[in-house]
Protein backbone atom coordinates (compact mmCIF):
# COMPACT_ATOMS: atom_id res chain seq x y z
CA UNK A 1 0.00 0.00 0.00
CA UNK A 2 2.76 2.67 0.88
CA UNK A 3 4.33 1.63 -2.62
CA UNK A 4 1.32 2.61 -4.45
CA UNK A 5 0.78 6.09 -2.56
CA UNK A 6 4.46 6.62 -3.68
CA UNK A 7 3.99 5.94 -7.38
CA UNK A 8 0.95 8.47 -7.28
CA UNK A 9 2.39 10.91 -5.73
CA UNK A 10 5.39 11.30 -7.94
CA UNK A 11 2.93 11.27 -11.48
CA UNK A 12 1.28 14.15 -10.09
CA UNK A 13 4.57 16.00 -9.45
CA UNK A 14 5.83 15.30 -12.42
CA UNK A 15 2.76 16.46 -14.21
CA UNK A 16 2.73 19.61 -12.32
CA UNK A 17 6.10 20.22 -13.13
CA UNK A 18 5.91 20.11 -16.78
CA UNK A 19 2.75 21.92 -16.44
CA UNK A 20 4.90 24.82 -15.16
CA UNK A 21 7.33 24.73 -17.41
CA UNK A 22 5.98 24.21 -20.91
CA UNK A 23 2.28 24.78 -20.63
CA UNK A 24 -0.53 23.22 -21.58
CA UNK A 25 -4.12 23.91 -22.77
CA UNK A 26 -7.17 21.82 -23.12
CA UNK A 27 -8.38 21.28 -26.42
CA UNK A 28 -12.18 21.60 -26.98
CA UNK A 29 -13.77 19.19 -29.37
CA UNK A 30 -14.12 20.14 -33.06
CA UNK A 31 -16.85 21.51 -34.29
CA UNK A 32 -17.45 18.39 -36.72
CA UNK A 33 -17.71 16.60 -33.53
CA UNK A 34 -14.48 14.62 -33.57
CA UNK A 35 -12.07 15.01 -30.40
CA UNK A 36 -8.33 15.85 -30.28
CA UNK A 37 -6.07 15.18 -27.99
CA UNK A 38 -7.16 16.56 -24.44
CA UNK A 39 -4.02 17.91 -23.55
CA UNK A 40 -1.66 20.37 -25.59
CA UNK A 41 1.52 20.91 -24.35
CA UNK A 42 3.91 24.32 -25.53
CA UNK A 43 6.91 23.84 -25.44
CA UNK A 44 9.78 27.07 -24.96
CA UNK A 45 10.60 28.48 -28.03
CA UNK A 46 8.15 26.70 -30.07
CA UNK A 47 5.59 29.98 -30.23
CA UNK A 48 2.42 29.69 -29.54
CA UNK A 49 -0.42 30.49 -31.87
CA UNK A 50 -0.13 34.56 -33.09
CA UNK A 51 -1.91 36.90 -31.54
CA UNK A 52 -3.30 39.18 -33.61
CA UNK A 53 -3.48 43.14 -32.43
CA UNK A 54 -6.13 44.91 -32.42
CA UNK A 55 -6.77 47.44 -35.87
CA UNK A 56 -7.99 51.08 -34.98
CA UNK A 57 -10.84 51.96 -36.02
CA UNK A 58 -9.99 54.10 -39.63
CA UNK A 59 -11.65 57.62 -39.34
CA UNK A 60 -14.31 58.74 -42.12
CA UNK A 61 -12.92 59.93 -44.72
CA UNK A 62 -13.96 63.55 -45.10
CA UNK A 63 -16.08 63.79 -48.73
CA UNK A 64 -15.14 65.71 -51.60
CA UNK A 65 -16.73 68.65 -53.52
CA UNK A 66 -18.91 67.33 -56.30
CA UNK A 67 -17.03 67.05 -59.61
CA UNK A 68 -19.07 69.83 -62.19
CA UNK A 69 -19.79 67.61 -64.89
CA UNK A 70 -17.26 67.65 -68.42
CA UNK A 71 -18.67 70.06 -70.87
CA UNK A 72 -19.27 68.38 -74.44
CA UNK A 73 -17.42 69.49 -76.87
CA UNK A 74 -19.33 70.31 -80.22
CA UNK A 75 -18.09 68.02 -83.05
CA UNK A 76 -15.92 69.67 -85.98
CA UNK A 77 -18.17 70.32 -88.97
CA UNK A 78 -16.57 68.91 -91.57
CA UNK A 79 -16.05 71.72 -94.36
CA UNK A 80 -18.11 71.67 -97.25
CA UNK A 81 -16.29 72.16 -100.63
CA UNK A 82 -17.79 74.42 -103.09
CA UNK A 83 -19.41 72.76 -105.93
CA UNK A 84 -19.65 76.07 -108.45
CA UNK A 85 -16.73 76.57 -110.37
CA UNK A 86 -13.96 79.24 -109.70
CA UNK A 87 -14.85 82.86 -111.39
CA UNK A 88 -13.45 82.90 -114.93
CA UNK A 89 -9.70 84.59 -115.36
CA UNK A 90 -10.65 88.25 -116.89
CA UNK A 91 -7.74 88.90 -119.59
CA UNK A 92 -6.40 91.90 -119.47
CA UNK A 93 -7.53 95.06 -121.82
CA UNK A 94 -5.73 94.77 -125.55
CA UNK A 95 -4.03 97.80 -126.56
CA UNK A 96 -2.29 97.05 -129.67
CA UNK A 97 -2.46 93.97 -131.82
CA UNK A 98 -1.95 92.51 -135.44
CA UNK A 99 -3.06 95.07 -137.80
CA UNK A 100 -2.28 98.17 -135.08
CA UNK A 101 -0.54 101.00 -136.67
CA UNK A 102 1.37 104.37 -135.62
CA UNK A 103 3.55 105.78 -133.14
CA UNK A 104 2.64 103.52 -129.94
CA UNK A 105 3.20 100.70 -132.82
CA UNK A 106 6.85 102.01 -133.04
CA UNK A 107 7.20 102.48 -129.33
CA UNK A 108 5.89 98.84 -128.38
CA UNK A 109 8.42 97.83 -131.48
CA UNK A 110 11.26 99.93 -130.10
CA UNK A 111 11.56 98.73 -126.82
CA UNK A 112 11.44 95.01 -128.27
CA UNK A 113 14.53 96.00 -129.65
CA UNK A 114 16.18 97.23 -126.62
CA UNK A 115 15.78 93.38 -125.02
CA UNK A 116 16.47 91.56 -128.19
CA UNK A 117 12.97 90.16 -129.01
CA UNK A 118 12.66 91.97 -132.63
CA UNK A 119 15.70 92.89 -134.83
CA UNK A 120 13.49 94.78 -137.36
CA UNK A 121 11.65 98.29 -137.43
CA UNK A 122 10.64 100.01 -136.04
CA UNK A 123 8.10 99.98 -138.77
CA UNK A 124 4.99 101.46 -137.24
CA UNK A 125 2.48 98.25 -138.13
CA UNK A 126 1.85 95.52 -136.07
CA UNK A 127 3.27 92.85 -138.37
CA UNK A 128 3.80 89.14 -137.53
CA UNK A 129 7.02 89.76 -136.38
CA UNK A 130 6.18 92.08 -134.09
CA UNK A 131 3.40 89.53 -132.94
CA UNK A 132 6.06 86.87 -132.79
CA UNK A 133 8.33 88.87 -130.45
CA UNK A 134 5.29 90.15 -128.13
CA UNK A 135 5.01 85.89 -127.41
CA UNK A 136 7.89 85.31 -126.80
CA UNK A 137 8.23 87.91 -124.14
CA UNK A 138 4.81 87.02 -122.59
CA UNK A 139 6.20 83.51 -122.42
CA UNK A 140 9.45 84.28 -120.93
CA UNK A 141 8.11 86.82 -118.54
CA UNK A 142 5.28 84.19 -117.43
CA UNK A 143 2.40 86.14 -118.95
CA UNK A 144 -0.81 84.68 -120.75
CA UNK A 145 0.93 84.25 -124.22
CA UNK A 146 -1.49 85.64 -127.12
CA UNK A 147 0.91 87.86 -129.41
CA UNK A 148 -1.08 91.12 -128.23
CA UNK A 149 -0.15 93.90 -126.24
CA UNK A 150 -2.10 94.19 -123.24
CA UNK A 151 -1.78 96.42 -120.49
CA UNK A 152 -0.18 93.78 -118.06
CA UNK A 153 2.62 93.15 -121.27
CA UNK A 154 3.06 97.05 -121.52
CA UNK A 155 3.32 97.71 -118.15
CA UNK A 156 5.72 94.84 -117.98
CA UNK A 157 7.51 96.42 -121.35
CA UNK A 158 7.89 99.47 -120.16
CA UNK A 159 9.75 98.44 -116.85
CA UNK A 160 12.64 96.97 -118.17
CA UNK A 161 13.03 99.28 -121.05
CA UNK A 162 14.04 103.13 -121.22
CA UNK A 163 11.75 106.02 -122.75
CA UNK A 164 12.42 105.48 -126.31
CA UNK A 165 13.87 108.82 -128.30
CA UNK A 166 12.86 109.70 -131.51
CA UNK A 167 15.54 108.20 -133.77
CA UNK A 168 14.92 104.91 -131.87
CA UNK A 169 11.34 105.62 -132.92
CA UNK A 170 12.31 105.93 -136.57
CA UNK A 171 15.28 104.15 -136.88
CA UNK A 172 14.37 102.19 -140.11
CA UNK A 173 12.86 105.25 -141.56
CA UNK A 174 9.23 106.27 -141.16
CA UNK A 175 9.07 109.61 -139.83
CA UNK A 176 7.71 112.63 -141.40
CA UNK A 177 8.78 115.16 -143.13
CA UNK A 178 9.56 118.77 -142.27
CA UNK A 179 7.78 121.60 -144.38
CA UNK A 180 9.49 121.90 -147.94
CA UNK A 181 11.81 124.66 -148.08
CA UNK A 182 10.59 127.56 -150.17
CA UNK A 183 13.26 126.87 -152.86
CA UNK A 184 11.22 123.38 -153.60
CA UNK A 185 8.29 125.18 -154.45
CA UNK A 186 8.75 125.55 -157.84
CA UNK A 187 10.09 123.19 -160.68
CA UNK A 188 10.96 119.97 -160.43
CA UNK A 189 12.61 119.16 -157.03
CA UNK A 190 14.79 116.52 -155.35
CA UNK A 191 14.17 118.49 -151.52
CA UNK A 192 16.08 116.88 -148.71
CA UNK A 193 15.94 118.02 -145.68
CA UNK A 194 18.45 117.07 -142.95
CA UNK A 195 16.24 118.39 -140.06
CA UNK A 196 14.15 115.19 -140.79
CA UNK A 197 16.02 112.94 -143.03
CA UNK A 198 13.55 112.99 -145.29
CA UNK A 199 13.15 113.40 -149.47
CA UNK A 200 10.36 114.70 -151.30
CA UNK A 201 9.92 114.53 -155.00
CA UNK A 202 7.80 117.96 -155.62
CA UNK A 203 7.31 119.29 -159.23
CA UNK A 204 5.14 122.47 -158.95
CA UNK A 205 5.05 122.70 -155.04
CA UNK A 206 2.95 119.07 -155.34
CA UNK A 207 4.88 116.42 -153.17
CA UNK A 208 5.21 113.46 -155.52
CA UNK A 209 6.37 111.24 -153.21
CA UNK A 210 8.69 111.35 -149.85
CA UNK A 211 11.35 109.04 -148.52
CA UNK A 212 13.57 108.57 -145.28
CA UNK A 213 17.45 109.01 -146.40
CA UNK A 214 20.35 109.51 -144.27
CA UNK A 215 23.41 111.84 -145.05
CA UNK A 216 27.42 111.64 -144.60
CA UNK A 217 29.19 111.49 -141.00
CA UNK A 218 30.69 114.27 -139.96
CA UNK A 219 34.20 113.23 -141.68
CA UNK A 220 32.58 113.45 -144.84
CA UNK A 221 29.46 115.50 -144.80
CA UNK A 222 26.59 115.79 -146.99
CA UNK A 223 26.99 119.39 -148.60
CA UNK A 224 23.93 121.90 -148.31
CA UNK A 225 22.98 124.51 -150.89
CA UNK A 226 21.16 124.09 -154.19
CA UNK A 227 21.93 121.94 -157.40
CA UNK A 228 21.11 119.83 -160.14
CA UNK A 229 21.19 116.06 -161.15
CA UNK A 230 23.96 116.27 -163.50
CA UNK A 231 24.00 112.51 -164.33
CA UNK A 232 22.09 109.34 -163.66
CA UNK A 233 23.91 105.58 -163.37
CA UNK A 234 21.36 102.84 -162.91
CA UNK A 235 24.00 100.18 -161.43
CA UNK A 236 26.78 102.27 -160.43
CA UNK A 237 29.44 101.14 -158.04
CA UNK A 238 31.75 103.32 -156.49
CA UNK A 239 35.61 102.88 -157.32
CA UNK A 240 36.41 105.18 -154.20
CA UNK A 241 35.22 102.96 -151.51
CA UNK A 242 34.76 100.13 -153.51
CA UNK A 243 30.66 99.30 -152.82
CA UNK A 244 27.44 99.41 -155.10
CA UNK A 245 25.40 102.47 -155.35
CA UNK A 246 22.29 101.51 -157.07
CA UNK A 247 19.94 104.05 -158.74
CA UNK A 248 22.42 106.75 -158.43
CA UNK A 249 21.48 110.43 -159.34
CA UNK A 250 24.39 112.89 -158.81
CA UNK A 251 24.28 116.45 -158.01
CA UNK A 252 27.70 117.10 -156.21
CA UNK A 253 30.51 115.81 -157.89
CA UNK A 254 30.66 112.16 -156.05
CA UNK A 255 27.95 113.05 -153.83
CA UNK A 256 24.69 111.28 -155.35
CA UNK A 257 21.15 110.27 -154.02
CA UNK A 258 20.85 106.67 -154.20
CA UNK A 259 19.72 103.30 -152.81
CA UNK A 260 21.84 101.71 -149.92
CA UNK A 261 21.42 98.14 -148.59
CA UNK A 262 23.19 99.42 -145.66
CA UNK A 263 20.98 101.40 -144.49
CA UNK A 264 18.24 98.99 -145.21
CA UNK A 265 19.95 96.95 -142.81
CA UNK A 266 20.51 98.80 -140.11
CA UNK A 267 19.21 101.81 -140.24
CA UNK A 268 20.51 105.24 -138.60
CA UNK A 269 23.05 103.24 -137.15
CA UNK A 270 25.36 103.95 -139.83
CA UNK A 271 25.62 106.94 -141.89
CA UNK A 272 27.14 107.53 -145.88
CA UNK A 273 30.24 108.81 -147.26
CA UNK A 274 28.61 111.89 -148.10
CA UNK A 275 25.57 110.56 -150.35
CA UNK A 276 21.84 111.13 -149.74
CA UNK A 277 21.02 107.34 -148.85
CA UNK A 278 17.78 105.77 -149.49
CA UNK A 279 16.78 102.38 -147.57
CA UNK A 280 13.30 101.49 -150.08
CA UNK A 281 14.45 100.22 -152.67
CA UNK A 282 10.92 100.14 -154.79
CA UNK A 283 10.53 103.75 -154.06
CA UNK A 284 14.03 104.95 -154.91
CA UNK A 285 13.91 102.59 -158.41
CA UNK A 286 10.40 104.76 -159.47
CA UNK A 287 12.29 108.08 -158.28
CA UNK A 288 14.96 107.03 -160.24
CA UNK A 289 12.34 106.72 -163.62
CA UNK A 290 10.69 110.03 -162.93
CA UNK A 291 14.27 112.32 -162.77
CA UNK A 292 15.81 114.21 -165.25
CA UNK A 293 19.32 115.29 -165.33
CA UNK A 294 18.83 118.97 -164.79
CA UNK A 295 16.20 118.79 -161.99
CA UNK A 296 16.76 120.67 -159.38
CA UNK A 297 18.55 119.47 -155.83
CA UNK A 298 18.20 121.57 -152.79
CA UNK A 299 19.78 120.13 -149.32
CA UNK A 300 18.67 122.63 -146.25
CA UNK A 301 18.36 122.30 -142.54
């Protein structure tokens, strides 16, 4: 009996002893109704199950203004092409064009000259030539190209040319002629007058015909005063400076008036040895038919 009071006494103290040190817990039933082990023991170090702390309470969060509603934007109208064809171009006014005659002719023709687009005249008539050069100015210069002068082409012209004088007017001829001297009023008369190289054939004080001439340089000078055709040589070519002179009618020992290819050419750019030169040929071969040696020659300013 005292051996089995011994043996009970030491399970309990060494229950109570492990009790103290580790720990233990007594585990309620499952809720499935199935039983674990009644006693749990902890031992140090192991950790027991985490405690979880306490979360404050988070304070109410303080609400916001309203937010005013996005405006809508208005869709882009797409833009609506015009069906109606553009206004028609309006050309500009004409001025001068094929057919066109006098001295805004020579003008238009003159200051071609100056920029190389005509070689010839001027003549005073709107030829094809002249048409010709007015295109190929338009052309270069960018302009509507129709061969007439309109007043974008002559305002165009006139900037890049100078004022025109009045030999570059009448430098193939043309001009008119001054007032007959009063010593051509009577007879038959060869009248030249140097003022504006011009020729009239006059019998009676009635001009015949007239012609544009040109005279000597100042080396060799036309001589002024009165004469006479003294003789006539239908092909004559002068041994002096060895050229033709056509249709010649002299008055002055070698001075003569006749026709000169020369000054067909080029004009009042040149100038004779002294002769009375005529550029139309037609018109000095019929003056040339109608003389007489004896008619009278009178050279004036």
């Amino acid at each position: 009996m005292r051996r089995a009071r011994t043996g009970t006494g030491f399970a309990a103290l060494l229950a109570l002893a492990v009790g103290g040190v580790g720990g233990c817990t007594v585990q309620p039933v499952d809720g499935d109704g199935k039983g674990r082990s009644p006693v749990h023991i902890e031992l140090p170090g192991s950790g027991g199950p985490a405690t979880t702390a306490p979360v404050a309470p988070t304070a109410p969060s303080t609400p916001s203004a309203p937010t005013a509603p996005a405006t809508p934007t208005t869709p882009a109208v797409p833009t609506q092409r015009s069906s109606a064809p553009p206004p028609p171009v309006v050309p500009a006014p004409v001025l001068w064009g094929p057919g066109a005659t006098g001295r805004d002719v020579r003008e238009v023709q003159a200051r071609l000259r100056q920029i190389a687009w005509l070689y010839d005249g001027p003549t005073g008539t709107y030829d094809e030539l002249t048409e010709e050069a007015v295109r190929g100015f338009q052309r270069k210069r960018g302009l509507p190209v129709t061969g007439r002068t309109d007043t974008v082409t002559w305002e165009r012209l006139r900037g890049m040319t100078r004022e025109p004088g009045h030999w570059d007017l009448y430098l193939m001829g043309g001009q008119p002629a001054a007032a007959p001297d009063p010593r051509c009023l009577t007879g038959r008369v060869l009248c030249v007058s140097k003022e504006s190289r011009t020729l009239r054939w006059m019998i009676d004080g009635r001009t015949v015909s007239t012609m544009a001439v040109r005279f000597g340089s100042r080396g060799t000078p036309t001589r002024e005063g009165v004469f006479s055709v003294y003789w006539k040589s239908r092909n004559h070519w002068s041994t002096l400076y060895d050229s033709p002179m056509p249709y010649a009618m002299f008055f002055s020992g070698g001075q003569a008036v006749h026709y000169s290819s020369d000054f067909a050419a080029r004009g009042y750019a040149g100038a004779s040895h002294g002769c009375v030169n005529v550029r139309d040929e037609a018109a000095v071969k019929q003056l040339y038919a109608e003389v007489r040696d004896g008619d009278k020659v009178v050279v004036y300013r």
